[in-house]
C-alpha atoms as a PDB file:
ATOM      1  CA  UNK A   1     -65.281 124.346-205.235  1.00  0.00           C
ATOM      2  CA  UNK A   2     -67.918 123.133-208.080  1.00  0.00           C
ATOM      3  CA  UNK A   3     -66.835 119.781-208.184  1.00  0.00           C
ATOM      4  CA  UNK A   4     -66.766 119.472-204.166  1.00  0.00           C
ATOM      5  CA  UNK A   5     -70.654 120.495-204.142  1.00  0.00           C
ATOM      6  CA  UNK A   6     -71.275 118.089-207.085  1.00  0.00           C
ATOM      7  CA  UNK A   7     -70.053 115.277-205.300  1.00  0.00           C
ATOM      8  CA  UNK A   8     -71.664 116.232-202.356  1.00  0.00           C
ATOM      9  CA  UNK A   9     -74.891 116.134-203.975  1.00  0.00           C
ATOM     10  CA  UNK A  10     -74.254 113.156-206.044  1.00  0.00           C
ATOM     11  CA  UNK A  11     -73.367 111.410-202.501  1.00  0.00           C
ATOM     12  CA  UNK A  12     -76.251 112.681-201.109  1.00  0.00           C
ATOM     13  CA  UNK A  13     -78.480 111.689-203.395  1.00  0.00           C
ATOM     14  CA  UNK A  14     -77.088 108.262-203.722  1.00  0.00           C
ATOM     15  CA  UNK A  15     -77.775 108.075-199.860  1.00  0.00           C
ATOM     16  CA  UNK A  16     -81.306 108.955-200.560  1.00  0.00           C
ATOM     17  CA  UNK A  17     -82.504 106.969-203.064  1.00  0.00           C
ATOM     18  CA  UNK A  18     -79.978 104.348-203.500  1.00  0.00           C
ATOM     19  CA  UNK A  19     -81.441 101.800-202.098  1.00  0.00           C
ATOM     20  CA  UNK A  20     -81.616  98.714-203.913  1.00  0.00           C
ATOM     21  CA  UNK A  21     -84.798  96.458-204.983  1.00  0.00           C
ATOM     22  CA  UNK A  22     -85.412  93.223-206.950  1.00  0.00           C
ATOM     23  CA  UNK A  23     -88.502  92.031-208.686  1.00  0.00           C
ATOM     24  CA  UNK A  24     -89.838  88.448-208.505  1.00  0.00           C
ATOM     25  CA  UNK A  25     -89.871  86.615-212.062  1.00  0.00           C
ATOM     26  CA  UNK A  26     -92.697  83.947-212.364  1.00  0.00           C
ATOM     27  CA  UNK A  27     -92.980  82.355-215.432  1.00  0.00           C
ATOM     28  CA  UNK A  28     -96.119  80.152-216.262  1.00  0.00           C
ATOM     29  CA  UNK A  29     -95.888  76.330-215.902  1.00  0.00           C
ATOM     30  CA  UNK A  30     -92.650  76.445-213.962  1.00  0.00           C
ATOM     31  CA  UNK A  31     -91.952  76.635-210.139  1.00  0.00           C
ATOM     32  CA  UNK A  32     -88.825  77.183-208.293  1.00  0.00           C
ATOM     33  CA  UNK A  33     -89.733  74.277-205.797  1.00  0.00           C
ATOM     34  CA  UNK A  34     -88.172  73.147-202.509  1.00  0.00           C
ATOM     35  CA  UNK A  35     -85.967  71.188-200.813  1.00  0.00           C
ATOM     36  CA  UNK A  36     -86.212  67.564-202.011  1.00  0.00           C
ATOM     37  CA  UNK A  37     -89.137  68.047-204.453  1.00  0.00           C
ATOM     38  CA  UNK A  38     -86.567  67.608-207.363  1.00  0.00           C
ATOM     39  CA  UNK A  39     -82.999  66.436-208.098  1.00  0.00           C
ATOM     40  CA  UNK A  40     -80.264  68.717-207.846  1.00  0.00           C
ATOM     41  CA  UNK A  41     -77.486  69.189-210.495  1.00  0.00           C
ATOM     42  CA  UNK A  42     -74.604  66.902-210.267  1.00  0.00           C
ATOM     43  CA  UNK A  43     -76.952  63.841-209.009  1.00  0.00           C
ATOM     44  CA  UNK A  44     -76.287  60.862-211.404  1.00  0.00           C
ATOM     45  CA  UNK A  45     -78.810  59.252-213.367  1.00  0.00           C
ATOM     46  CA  UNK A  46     -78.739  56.566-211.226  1.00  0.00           C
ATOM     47  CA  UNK A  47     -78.833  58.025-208.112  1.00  0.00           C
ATOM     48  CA  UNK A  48     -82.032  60.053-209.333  1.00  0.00           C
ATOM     49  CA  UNK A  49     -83.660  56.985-210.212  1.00  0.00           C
ATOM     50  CA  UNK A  50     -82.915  55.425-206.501  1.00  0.00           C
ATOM     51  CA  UNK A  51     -84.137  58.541-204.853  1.00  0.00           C
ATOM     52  CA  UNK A  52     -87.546  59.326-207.046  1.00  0.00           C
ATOM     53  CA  UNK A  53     -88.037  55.860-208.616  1.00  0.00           C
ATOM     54  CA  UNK A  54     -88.629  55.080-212.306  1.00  0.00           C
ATOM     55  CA  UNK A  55     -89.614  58.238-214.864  1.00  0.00           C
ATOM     56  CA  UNK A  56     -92.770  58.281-216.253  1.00  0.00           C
ATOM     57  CA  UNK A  57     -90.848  58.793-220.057  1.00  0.00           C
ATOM     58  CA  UNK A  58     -87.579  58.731-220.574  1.00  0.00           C
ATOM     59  CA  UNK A  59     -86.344  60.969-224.028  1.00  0.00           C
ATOM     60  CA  UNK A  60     -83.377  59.643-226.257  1.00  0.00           C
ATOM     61  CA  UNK A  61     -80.331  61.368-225.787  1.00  0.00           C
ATOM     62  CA  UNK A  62     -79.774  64.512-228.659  1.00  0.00           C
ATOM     63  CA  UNK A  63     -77.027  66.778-229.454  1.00  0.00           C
ATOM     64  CA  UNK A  64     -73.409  67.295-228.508  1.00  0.00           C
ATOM     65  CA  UNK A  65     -73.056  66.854-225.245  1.00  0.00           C
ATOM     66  CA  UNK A  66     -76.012  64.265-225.570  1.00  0.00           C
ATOM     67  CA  UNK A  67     -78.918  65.684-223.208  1.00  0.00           C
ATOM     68  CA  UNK A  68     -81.512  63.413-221.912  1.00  0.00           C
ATOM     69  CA  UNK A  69     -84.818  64.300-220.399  1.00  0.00           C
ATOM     70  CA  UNK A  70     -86.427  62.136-217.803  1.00  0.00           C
ATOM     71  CA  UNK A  71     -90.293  63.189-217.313  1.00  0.00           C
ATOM     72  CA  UNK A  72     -91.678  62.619-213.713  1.00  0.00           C
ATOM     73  CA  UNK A  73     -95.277  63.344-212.617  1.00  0.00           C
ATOM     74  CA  UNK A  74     -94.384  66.524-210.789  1.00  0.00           C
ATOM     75  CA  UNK A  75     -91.077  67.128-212.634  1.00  0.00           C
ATOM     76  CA  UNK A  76     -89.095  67.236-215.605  1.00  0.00           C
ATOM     77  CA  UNK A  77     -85.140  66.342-215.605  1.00  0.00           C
ATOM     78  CA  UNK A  78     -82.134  67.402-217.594  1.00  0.00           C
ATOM     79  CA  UNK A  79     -79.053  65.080-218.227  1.00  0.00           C
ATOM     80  CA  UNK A  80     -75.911  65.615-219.835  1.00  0.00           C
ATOM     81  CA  UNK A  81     -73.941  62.303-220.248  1.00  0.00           C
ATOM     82  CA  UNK A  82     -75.419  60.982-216.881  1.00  0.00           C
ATOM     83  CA  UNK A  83     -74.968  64.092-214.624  1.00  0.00           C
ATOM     84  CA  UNK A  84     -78.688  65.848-213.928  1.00  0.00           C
ATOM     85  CA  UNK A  85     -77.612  69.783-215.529  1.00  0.00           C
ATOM     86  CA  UNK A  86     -81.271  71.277-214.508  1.00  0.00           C
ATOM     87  CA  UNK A  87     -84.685  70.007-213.288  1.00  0.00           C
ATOM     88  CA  UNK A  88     -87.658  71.620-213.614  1.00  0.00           C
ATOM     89  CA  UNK A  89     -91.120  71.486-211.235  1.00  0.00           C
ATOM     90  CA  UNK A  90     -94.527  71.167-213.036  1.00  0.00           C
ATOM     91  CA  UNK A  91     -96.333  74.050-212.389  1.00  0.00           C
END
C-alpha cells in the first residue's frame, strides 16, 4: 500500500510541475540568422560562390579533412573538401 501512495504522489507531482522549459543561448558576435542570409551545409564551394558572389578572403585549407574558411561581409563559411560543414552570421 506504501508504494501505491508513492507513486501516486510521484505521478502527481510530475503532473504538477513537470512541465518542460528551454532557455535561449546567445553568444556575442554570432547570430543564428535566416533564411537565405547564409549558405547551408552541403552547398558546394561553387555553388556558394554563384549564389553570394566572390569572398572577401579566402583561408588556405588546414588539417585532416582540410577545412577552408571563406570570409564574407556579413558572414563567415566553413568547408571541408568543397562541401560548406557550418556558416556563421556576423553579429
Amino acid at each position: 500500500m506504501t508504494k501505491l501512495r508513492t507513486a501516486t504522489l510521484i505521478a502527481l507531482a510530475l503532473a504538477l510541475f513537470g512541465t518542460a522549459q528551454a532557455d535561449t543561448l546567445k553568444m556575442d558576435g554570432m547570430s543564428a540568422g535566416s533564411g537565405d542570409a547564409r549558405p547551408t551545409r552541403g552547398m558546394t564551394q561553387a555553388r556558394v560562390e554563384s549564389k553570394y558572389g566572390s569572398p572577401v578572403s579566402m583561408r588556405a585549407p588546414v588539417g585532416d579533412p582540410p577545412i577552408t574558411r571563406w570570409e564574407y561581409k556579413d558572414f563567415v563559411v566553413f568547408f571541408e573538401y568543397d562541401r560548406v560543414i557550418h556558416a556563421v552570421v556576423k553579429h
